[in-house]
Protein backbone atom coordinates (compact mmCIF):
# COMPACT_ATOMS: atom_id res chain seq x y z
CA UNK A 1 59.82 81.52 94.69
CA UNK A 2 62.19 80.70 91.42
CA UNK A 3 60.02 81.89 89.16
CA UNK A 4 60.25 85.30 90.95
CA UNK A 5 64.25 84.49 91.04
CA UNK A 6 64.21 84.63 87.76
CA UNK A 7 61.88 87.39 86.80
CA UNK A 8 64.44 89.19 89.26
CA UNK A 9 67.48 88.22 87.32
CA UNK A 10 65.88 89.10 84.11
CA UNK A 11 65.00 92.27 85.31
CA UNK A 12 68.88 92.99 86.46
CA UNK A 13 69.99 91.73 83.14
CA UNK A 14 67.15 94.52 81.29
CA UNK A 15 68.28 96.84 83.65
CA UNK A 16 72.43 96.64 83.16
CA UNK A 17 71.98 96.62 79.17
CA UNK A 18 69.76 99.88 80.00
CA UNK A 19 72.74 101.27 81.71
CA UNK A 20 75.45 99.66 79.83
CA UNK A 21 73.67 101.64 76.60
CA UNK A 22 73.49 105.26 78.70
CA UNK A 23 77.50 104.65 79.17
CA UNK A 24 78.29 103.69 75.69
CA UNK A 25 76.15 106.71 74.48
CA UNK A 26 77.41 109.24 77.16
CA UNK A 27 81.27 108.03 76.57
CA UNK A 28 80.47 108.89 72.55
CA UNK A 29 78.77 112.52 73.04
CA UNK A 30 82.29 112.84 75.76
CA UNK A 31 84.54 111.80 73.29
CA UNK A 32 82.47 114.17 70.46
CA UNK A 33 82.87 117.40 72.61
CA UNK A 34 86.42 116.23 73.08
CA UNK A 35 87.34 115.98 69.41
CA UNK A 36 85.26 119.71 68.84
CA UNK A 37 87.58 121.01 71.66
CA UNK A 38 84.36 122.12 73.43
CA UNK A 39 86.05 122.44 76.96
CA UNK A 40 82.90 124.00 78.56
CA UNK A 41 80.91 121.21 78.09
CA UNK A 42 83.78 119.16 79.18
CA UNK A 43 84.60 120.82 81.70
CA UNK A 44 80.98 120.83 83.10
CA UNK A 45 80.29 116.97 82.33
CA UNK A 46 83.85 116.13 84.51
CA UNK A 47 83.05 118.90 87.51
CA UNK A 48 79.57 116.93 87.71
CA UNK A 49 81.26 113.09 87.64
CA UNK A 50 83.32 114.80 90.15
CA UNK A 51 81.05 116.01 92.72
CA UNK A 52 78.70 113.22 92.03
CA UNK A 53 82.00 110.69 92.76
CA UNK A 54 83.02 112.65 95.87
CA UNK A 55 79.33 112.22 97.64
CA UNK A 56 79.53 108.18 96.49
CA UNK A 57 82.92 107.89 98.59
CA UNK A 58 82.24 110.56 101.37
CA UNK A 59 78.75 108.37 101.94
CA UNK A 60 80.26 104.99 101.47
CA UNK A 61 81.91 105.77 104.77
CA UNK A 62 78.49 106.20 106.62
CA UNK A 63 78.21 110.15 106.46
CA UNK A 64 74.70 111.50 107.55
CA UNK A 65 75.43 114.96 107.46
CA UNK A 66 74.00 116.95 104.53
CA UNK A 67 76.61 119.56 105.35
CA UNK A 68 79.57 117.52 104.74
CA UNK A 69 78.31 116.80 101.36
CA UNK A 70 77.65 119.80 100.71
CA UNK A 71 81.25 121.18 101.54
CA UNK A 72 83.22 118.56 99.79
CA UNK A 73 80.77 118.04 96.43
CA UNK A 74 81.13 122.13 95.96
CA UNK A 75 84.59 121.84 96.32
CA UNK A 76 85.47 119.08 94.40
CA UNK A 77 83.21 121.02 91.21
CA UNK A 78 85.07 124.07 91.86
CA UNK A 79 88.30 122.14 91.59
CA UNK A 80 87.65 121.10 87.89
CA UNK A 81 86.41 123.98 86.66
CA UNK A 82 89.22 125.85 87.60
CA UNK A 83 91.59 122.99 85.38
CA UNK A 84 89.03 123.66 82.84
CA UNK A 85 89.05 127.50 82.78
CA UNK A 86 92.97 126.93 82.63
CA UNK A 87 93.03 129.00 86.25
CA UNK A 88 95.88 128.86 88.22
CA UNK A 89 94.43 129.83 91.76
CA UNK A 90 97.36 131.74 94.17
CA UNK A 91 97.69 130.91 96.96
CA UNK A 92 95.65 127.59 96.64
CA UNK A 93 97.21 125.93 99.90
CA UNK A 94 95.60 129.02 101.89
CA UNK A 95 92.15 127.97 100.69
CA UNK A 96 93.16 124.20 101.40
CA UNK A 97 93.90 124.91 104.42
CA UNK A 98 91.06 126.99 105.56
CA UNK A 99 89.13 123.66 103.84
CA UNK A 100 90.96 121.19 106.23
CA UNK A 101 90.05 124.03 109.25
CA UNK A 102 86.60 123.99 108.47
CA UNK A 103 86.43 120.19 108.02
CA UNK A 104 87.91 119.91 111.38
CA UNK A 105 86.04 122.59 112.91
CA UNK A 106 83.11 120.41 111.77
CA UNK A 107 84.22 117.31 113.58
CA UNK A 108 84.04 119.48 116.70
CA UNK A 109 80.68 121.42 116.58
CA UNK A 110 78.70 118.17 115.15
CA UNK A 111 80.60 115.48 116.83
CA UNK A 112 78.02 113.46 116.86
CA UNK A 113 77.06 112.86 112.94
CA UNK A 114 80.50 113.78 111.67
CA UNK A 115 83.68 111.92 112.57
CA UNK A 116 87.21 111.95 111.78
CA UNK A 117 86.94 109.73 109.17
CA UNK A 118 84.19 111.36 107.85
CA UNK A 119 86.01 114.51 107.30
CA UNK A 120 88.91 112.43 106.27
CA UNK A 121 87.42 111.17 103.72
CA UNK A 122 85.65 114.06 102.23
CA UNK A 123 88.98 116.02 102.75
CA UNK A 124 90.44 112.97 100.07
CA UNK A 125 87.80 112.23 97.88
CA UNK A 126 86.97 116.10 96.79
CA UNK A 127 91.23 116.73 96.68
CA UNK A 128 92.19 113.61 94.65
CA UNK A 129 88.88 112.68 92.34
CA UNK A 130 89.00 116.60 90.87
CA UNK A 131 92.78 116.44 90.22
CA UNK A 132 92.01 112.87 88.38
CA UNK A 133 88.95 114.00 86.45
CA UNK A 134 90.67 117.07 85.45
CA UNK A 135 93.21 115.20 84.21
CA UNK A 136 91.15 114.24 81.13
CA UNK A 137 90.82 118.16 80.69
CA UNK A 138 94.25 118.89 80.65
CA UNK A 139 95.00 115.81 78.29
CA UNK A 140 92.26 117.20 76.21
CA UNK A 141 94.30 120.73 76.06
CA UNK A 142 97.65 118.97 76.07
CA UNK A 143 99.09 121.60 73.53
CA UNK A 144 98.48 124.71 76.23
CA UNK A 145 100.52 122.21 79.16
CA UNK A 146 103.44 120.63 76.91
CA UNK A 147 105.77 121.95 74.04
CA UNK A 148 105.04 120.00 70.30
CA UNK A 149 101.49 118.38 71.08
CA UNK A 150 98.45 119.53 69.01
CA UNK A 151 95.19 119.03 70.20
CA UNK A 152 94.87 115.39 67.82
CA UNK A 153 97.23 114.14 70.18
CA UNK A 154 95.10 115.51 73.19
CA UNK A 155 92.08 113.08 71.49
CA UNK A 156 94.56 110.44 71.18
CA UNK A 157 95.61 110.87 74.69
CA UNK A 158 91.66 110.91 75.88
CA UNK A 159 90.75 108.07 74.29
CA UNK A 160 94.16 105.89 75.42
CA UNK A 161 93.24 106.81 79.22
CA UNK A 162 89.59 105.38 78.99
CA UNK A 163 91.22 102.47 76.36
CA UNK A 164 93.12 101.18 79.10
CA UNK A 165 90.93 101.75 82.15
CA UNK A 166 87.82 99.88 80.19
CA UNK A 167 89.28 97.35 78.50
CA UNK A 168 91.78 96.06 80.83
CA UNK A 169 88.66 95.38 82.90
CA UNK A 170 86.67 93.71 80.36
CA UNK A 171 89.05 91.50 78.73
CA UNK A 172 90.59 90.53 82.12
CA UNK A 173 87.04 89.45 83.05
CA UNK A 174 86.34 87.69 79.45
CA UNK A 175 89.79 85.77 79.65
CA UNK A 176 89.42 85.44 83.48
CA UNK A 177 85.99 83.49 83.11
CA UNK A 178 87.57 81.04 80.99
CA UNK A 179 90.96 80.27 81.42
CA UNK A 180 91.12 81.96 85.29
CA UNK A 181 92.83 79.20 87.76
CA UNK A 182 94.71 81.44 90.34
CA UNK A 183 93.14 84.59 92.36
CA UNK A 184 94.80 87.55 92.48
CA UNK A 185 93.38 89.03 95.43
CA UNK A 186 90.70 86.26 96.83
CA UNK A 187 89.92 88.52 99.74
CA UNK A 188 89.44 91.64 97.72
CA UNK A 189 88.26 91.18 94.72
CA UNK A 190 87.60 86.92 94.32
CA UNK A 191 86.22 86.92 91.35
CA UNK A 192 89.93 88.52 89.49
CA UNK A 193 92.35 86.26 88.26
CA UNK A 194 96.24 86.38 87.31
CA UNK A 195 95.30 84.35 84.20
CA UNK A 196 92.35 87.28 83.53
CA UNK A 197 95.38 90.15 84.56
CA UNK A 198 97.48 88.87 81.96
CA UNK A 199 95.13 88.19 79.42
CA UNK A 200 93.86 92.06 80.20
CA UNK A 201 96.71 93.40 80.41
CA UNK A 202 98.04 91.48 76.54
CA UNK A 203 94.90 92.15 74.62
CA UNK A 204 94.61 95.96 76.04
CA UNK A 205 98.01 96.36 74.49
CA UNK A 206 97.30 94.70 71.15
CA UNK A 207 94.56 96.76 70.68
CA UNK A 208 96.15 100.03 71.41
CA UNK A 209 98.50 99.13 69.09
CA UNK A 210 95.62 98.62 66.89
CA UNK A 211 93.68 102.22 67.73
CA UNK A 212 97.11 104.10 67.27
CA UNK A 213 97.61 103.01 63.64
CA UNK A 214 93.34 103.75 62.81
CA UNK A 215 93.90 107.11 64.52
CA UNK A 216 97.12 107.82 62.52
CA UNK A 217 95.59 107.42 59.38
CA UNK A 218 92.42 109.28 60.21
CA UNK A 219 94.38 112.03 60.95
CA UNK A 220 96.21 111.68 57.93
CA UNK A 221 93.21 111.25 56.18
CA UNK A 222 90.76 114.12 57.75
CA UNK A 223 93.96 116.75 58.72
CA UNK A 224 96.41 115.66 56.64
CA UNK A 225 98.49 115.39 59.76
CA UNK A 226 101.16 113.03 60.95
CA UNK A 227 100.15 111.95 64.18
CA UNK A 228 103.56 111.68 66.61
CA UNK A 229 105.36 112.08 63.92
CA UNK A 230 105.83 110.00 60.98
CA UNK A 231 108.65 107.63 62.68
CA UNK A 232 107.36 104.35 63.49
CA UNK A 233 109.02 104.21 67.29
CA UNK A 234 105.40 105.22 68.46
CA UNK A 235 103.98 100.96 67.76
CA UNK A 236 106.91 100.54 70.03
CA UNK A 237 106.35 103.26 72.60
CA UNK A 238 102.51 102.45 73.22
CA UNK A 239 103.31 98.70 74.05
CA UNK A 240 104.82 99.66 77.33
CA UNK A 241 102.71 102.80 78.10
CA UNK A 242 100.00 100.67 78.05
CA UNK A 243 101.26 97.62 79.90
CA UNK A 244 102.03 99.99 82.60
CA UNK A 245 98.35 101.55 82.11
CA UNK A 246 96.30 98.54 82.66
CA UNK A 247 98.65 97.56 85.75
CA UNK A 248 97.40 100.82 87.03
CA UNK A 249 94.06 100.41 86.18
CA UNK A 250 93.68 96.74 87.79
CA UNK A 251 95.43 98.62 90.88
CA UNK A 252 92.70 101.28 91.21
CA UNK A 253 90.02 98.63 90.61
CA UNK A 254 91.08 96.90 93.33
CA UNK A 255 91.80 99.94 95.96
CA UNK A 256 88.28 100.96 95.08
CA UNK A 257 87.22 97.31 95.83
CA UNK A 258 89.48 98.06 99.59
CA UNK A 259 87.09 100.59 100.21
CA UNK A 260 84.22 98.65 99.82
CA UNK A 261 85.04 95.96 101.65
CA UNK A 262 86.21 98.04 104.70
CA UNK A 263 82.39 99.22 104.85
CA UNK A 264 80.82 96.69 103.54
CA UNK A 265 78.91 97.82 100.50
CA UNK A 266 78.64 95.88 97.21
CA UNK A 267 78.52 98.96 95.38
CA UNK A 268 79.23 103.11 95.37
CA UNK A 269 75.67 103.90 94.45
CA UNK A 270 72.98 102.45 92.42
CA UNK A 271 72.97 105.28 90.04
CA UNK A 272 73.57 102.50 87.45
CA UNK A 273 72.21 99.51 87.50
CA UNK A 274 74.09 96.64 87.26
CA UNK A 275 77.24 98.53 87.02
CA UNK A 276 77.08 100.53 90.39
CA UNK A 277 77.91 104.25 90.63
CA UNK A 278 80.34 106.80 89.40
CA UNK A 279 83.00 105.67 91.31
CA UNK A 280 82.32 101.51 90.16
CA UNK A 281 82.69 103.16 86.41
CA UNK A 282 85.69 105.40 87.07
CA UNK A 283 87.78 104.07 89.91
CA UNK A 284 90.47 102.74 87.32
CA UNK A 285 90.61 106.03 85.42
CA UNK A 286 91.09 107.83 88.97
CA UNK A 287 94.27 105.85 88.92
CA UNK A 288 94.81 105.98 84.93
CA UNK A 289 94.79 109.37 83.93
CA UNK A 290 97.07 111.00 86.92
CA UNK A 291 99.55 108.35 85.52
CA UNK A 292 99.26 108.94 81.69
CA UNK A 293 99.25 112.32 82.46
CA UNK A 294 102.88 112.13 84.75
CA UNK A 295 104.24 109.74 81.82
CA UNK A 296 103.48 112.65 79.28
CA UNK A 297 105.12 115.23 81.49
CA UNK A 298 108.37 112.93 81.94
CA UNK A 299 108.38 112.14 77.95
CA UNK A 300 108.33 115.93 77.41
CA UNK A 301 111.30 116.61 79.71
C-alpha cells in the first residue's frame, strides 16, 4: 500500500514538472509573438484561454448542459477577438442583452439541467474572463489606446502583468513555507500566510525593479530607445505599481479559491497536472491585468 503511495506521488511530481515545462515553454512562444507584435496569434492563443477558462468556471458550478457551454465558450472567443481585431462593436449592450435573454430563456425551457446559477455564472465568466484576457491584447497595442506609448512599453507592460501575477504566488509560497506563522485566510486558502504575503509581495517588487532596469537597457541596446523616458522617477514609480499588483493578484487567488470551496472542487480542471486548469494558472492575472490596465489609463490622464 506505501509503496504504491509513493509510486503515486512520484508520478504527480513527473507529471507537474511535465506541465510546469509546457507553461514555461508556452509563456516564452506568448511573450515571442508579443515582442513580434503578431496580434493574430495573440489574439487567437487569449480567445482560446478564454473560452477554455469560461467552460472550467461555468462547469465548476455543476453545469450538464452541452448547450450552455456552448453559448458562453463562443461568446467569450468572440469577445477577444473583437479586442484583438481593435473592433468596437455598436450597439454591444443590444447583443448583451439578447445574451442575458437567451440565457434566461434557457433557464425556462431546460429547467431541469440548467439553473439560475448556471446561467449566472456563464453570463459572468464569458463577460469578465474575455475583458481580462483581452486586456493583455490591448497592453500589447498600448500605443493604438494611449497617447506617448510605443509598442516596447506594450512588452514591458505584458511582461509586468504576468511578473506580478506569477511571482507574487511563488515567492509568497517559498517565503510562506519557511518563515509562515499566521494564516491569512485559514478557511480559504490554509496553506497562505501573512508572513508568505509580505515576503511576495517585497521580493515581487525588488525584482520588478530589477526587470525594468534589464529591459531599459535592452531597449537601449537593440532600439536605441529610452524606455519611459530617460528620467529615473520610473525605479520609483514601479515600486508602488507593483505593491498594489501583487495585492491584487493574492486577491484574485483567493476569490478563485471562494469559488472552489463553495463547490467543493480542489481544482478548475485537470488540464494540467499538478497545477490544475486554466483558471488555477490565470485567476490572479484575471484580477491583474484589468488593474494594470485602469492604472495606465489614470497615469495617461
Amino acid at each position: 500500500m506505501k509503496q504504491k503511495t509513493k509510486e503515486k506521488k512520484k508520478l504527480f511530481k513527473g507529471e507537474r514538472t511535465a506541465s510546469t515545462i509546457i507553461i514555461i515553454i508556452g509563456l516564452i512562444g506568448f511573450l515571442i509573438a508579443v515582442a513580434f507584435d503578431a496580434v493574430p496569434v495573440i489574439t487567437l492563443i487569449l480567445a482560446a484561454l478564454s473560452s477554455m477558462a469560461t467552460y472550467e468556471v461555468v462547469r465548476a458550478v455543476g453545469n450538464q448542459s452541452k448547450i450552455l457551454y456552448i453559448l458562453s465558450c463562443t461568446f467569450s472567443a468572440v469577445s477577444v477577438f473583437f479586442a484583438g481585431l481593435n473592433l468596437e462593436l455598436e450597439g454591444s449592450g443590444v447583443f448583451i442583452s439578447f445574451y442575458v435573454i437567451v440565457l434566461m430563456s434557457l433557464t425556462v425551457i431546460m429547467n431541469k439541467k440548467i439553473t439560475f446559477i448556471h446561467a449566472a455564472t456563464a453570463f459572468f465568466a464569458s463577460l469578465v474572463l474575455p475583458y481580462a484576457f483581452s486586456g493583455f491584447v490591448r497592453l500589447n497595442n498600448i500605443e493604438d489606446w494611449f497617447a506617448g506609448y510605443t509598442h516596447q512599453e506594450g512588452i514591458y507592460f505584458v511582461g509586468l502583468g504576468f511578473a506580478c501575477s506569477w511571482l507574487t504566488d511563488s515567492f509568497a509560497y517559498l517565503v510562506g513555507r519557511k518563515f509562515g506563522k499566521h494564516k491569512m485566510a485559514p478557511v480559504i486558502s490554509p496553506k497562505k500566510s501573512v508572513e508568505g504575503a509580505i515576503g511576495g509581495v517585497v521580493i515581487t517588487a525588488a525584482f520588478n525593479v530589477l526587470i525594468l532596469y534589464l529591459f531599459t537597457v535592452g531597449c537601449k541596446n537593440l532600439y536605441d530607445y529610452s524606455l519611459f523616458g530617460d528620467s529615473a522617477m520610473k525605479y520609483l514609480y514601479i515600486i508602488p505599481i507593483s505593491v498594489v499588483l501583487s495585492l491584487v493578484s493574492m486577491m484574485g487567488d483567493l476569490a478563485a479559491s471562494v469559488l472552489k470551496r463553495n463547490f467543493g472542487i480542489k481544482d478548475y480542471s485537470q488540464l494540467l497536472p499538478g497545477h490544475g486548469g486554466i483558471m488555477d494558472r490565470f485567476d490572479s492575472c484575471v484580477f491583474v491585468i484589468p488593474t494594470l490596465y485602469g492604472i495606465i489609463r489614470l497615469i495617461s490622464l
